[in-house]
Protein backbone atom coordinates (compact mmCIF):
# COMPACT_ATOMS: atom_id res chain seq x y z
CA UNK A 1 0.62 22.57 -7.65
CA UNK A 2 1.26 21.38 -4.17
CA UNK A 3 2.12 17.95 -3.94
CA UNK A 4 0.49 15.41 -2.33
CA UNK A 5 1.61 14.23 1.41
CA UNK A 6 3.74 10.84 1.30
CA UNK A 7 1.46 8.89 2.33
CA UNK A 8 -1.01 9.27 -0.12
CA UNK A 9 1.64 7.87 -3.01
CA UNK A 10 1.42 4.50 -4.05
CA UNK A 11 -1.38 1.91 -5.74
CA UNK A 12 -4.50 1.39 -3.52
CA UNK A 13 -6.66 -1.08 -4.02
CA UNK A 14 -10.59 -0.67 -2.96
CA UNK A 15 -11.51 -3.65 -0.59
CA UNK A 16 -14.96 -2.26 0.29
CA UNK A 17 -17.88 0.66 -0.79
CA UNK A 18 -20.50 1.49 0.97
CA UNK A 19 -23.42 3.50 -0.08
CA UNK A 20 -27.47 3.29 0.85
CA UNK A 21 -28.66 1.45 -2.04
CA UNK A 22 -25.12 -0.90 -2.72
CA UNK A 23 -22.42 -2.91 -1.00
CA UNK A 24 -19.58 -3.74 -3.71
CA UNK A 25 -16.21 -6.04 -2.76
CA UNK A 26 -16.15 -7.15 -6.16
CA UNK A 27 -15.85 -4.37 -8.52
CA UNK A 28 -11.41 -5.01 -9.30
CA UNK A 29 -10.39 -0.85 -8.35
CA UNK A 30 -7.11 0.78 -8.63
CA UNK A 31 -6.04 4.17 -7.91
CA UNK A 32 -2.36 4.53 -8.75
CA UNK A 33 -0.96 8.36 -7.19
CA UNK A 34 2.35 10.14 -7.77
CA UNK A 35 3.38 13.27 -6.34
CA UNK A 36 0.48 15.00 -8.42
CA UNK A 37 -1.25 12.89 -10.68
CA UNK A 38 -3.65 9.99 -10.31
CA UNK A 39 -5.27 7.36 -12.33
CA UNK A 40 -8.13 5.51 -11.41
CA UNK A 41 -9.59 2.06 -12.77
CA UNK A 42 -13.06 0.58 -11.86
CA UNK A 43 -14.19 -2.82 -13.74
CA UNK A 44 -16.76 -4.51 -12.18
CA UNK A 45 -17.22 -8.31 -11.88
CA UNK A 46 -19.43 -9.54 -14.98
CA UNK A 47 -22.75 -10.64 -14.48
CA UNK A 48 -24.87 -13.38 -15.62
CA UNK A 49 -27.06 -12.02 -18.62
CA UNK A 50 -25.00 -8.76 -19.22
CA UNK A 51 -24.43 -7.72 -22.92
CA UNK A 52 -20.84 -6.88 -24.39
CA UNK A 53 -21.33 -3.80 -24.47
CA UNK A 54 -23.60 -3.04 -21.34
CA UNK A 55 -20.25 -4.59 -19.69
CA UNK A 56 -17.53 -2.14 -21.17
CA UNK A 57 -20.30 1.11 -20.96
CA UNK A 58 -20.06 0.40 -16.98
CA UNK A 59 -16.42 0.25 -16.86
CA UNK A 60 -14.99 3.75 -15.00
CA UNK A 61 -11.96 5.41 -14.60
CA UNK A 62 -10.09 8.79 -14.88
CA UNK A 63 -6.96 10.32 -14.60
CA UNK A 64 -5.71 13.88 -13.57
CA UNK A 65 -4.27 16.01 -10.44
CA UNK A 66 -4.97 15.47 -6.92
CA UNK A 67 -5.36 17.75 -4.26
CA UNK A 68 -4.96 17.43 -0.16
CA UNK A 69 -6.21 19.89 2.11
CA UNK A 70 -6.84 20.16 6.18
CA UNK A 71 -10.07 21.31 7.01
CA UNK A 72 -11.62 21.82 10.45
CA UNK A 73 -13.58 17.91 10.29
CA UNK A 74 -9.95 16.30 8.95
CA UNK A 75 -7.59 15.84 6.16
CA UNK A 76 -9.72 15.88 2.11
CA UNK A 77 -8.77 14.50 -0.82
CA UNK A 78 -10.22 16.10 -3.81
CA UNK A 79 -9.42 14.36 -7.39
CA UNK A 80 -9.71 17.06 -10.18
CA UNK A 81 -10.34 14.86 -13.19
CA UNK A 82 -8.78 16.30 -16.13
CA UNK A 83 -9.69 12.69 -18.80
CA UNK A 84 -13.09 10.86 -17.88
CA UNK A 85 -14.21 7.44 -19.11
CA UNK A 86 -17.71 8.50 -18.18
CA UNK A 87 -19.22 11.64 -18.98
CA UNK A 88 -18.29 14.74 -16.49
CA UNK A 89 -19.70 14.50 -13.74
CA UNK A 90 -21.94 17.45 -12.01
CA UNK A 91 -20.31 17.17 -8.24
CA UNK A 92 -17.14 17.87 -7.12
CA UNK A 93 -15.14 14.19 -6.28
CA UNK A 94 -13.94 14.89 -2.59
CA UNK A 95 -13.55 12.11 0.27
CA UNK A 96 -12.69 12.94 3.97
CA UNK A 97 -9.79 10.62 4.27
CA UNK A 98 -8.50 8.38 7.50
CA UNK A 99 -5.84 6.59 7.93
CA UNK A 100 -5.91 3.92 10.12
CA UNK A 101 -2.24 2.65 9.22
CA UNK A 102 0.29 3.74 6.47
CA UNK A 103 -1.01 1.16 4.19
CA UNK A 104 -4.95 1.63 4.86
CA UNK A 105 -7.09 4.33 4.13
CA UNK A 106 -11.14 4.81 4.89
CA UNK A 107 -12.34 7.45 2.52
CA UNK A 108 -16.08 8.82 3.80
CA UNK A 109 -17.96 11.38 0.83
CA UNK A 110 -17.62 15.08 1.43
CA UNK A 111 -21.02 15.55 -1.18
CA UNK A 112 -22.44 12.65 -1.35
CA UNK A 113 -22.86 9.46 1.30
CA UNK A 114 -20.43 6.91 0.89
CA UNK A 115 -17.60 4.76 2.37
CA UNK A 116 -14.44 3.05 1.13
CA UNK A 117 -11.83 1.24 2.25
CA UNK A 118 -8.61 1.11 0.39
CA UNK A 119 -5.27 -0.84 1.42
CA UNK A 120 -1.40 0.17 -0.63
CA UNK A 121 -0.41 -2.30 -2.62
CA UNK A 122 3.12 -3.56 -1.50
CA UNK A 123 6.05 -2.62 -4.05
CA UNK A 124 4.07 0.10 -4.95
CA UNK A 125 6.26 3.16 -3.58
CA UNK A 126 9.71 4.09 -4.10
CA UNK A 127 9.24 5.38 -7.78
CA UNK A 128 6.59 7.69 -8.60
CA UNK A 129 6.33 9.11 -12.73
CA UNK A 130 4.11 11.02 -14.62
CA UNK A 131 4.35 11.67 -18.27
CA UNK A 132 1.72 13.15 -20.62
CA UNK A 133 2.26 11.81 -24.21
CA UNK A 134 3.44 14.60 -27.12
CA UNK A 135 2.81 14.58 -30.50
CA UNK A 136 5.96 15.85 -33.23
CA UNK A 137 5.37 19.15 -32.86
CA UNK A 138 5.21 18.73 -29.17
CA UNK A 139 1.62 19.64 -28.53
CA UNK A 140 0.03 17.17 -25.59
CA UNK A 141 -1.81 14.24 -26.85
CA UNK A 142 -3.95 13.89 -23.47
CA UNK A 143 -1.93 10.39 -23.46
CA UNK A 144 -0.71 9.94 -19.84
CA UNK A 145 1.56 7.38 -18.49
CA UNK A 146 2.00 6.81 -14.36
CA UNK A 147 4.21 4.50 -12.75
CA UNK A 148 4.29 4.04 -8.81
CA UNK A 149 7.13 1.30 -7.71
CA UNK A 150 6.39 -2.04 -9.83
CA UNK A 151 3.25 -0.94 -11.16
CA UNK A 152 2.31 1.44 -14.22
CA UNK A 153 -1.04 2.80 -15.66
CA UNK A 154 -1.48 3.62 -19.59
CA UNK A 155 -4.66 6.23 -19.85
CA UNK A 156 -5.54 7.01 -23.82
CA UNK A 157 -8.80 9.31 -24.05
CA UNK A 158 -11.25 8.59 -27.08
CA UNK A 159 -10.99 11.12 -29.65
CA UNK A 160 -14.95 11.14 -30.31
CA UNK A 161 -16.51 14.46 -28.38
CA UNK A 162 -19.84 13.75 -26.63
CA UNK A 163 -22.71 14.51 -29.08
CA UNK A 164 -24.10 17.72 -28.00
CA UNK A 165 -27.20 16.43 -27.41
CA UNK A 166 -26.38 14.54 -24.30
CA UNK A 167 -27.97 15.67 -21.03
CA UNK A 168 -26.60 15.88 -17.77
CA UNK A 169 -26.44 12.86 -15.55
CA UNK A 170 -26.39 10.09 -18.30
CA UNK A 171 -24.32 7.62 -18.05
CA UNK A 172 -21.88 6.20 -20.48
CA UNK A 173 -24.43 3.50 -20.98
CA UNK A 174 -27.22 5.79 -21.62
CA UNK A 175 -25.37 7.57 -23.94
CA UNK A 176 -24.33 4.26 -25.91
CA UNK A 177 -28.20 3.28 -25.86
CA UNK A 178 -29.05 6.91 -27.23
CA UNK A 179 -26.19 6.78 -30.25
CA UNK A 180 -25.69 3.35 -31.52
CA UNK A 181 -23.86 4.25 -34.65
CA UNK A 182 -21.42 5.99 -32.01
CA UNK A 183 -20.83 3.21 -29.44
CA UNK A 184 -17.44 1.57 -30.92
CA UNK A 185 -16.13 5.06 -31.12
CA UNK A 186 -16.91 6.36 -27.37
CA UNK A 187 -16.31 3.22 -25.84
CA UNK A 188 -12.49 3.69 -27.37
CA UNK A 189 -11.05 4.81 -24.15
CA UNK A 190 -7.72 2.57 -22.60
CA UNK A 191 -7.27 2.49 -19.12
CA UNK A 192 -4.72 -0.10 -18.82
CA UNK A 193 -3.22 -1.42 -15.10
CA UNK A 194 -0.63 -3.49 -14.81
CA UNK A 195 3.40 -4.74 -13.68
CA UNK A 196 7.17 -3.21 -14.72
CA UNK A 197 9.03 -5.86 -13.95
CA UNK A 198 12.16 -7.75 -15.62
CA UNK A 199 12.22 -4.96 -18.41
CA UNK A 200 8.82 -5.96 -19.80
CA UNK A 201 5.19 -4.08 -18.69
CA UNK A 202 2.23 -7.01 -18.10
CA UNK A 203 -1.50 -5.39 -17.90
CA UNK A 204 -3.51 -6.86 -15.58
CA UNK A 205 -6.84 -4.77 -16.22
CA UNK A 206 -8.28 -2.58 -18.98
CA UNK A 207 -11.03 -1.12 -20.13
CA UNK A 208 -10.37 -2.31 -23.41
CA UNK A 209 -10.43 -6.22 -22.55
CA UNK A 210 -8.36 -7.42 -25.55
CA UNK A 211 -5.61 -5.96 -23.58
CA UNK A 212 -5.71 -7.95 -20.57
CA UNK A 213 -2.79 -10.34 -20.02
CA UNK A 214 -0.91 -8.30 -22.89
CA UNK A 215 3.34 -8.37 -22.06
CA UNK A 216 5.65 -6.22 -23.70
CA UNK A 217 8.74 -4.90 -23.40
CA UNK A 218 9.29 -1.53 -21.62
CA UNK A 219 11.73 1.38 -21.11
CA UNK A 220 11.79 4.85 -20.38
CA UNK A 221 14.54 7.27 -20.06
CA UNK A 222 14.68 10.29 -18.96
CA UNK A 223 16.58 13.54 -21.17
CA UNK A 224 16.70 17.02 -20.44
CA UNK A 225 14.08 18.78 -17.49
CA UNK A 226 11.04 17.78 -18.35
CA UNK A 227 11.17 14.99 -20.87
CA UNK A 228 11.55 11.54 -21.60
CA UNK A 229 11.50 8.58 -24.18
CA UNK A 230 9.07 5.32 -23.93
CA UNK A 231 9.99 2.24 -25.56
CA UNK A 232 6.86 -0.12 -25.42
CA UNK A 233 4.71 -1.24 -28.07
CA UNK A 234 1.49 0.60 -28.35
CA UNK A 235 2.84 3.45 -26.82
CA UNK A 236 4.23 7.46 -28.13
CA UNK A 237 7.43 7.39 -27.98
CA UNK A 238 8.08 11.45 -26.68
CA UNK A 239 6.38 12.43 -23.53
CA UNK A 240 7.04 15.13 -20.91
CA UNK A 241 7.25 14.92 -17.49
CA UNK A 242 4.82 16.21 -15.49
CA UNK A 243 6.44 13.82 -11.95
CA UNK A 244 9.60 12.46 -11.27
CA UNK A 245 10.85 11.07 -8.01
CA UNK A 246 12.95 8.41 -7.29
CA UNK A 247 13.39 7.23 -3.82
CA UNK A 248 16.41 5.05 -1.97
């Protein structure tokens, strides 16, 4: 895979979208890139009269490998989501991409209408990892761990498939309504945001809210090519690397 430009690398955080029916400055969005891999986090701000678990159902996020390309109208960013919190999605995810400074971004949709405005978190360069979590016979456990300057991104998949009876363009939410007995189970999914700093990792955000505010102790080192150790609670211990770059 190509890596992506610079520029892109970092945490951004979404200040604005735009669409015809919405406006949303609320909604607390991260999108944390290495050289190849991103993970995304979208929780919006609870609402008056919202249920438990209509709250976590419209949670989003994903993780997987990013792609830049110029085209003749300008530079596109394409995310190729490889672990969903939402069910797959029918459209490609694509955004024209526009940099008005090195630290702001205004993405407009290649397939659908839409605008967003993203600024780089400071301290959020210099350091870029990916790992993908192994299990002991060193298959991959579609764990994946990111870390972009002082902040890091945890992204554990539920284990529950989607029952075969769901139809395309239901949401998380719908699917939930559909399968009761099933909701605990596919609303199992961590996407977890947060700080390395001092030797300790403090999330910030997750989609599993018992998480939030959580501190514990962190390491990782780095053996061999392509793999590394984790010392965190919660966490595998063996992963490989899938990015590692580590700037002056």
């Amino acid at each position: 895979m190509t890596p992506v430009p610079d520029h892109y690398r970092g945490v951004w955080v979404r200040r604005l979208l735009e669409t015809p029916q919405l406006r949303d400055e609320s909604t607390f969005v991260r999108w944390l890139q290495t050289s190849h891999w991103h993970a995304d986090l979208r929780i919006p701000l609870k609402a008056p009269g919202i249920g438990a678990q209509m709250q976590l159902a419209s949670q989003q996020g994903f993780c997987g490998v990013t792609q830049v390309e110029r085209q003749a109208k300008g530079e596109v960013c394409t995310w190729q989501r490889r672990l969903d919190f939402q069910p797959p999605r029918a459209d490609v995810d694509a955004g024209f991409m526009v940099f008005e400074t090195p630290e702001r971004v205004i993405e407009t949709g290649v397939h659908a209408p839409y605008l967003e405005i993203w600024e780089r978190l400071p301290d959020s360069t210099g350091r870029f990892i990916a790992l993908a979590g192994q299990d002991e016979a060193g298959g991959d456990t579609q764990e994946r761990f990111l870390v972009a300057g002082r902040y890091a991104m945890h992204v554990r998949p539920r284990c529950l498939a989607w029952p075969q009876d769901m139809q395309a363009g239901q949401t998380l939410l719908d699917v939930t309504v559909g399968h009761p007995a099933m909701a605990q189970e596919l609303l199992d999914f961590e996407i977890s945001f947060g700080t390395l700093e001092d030797g300790h990792w403090t999330i910030e955000q997750s989609t599993l809210p018992a998480l939030n505010g959580a501190c514990r102790s962190f390491a990782v080192d780095k053996f061999k090519v392509n793999h590394a150790e984790v010392y965190c609670l919660g966490l595998g211990k063996m992963w490989q690397v899938l990015d590692w770059a580590m700037q002056d």
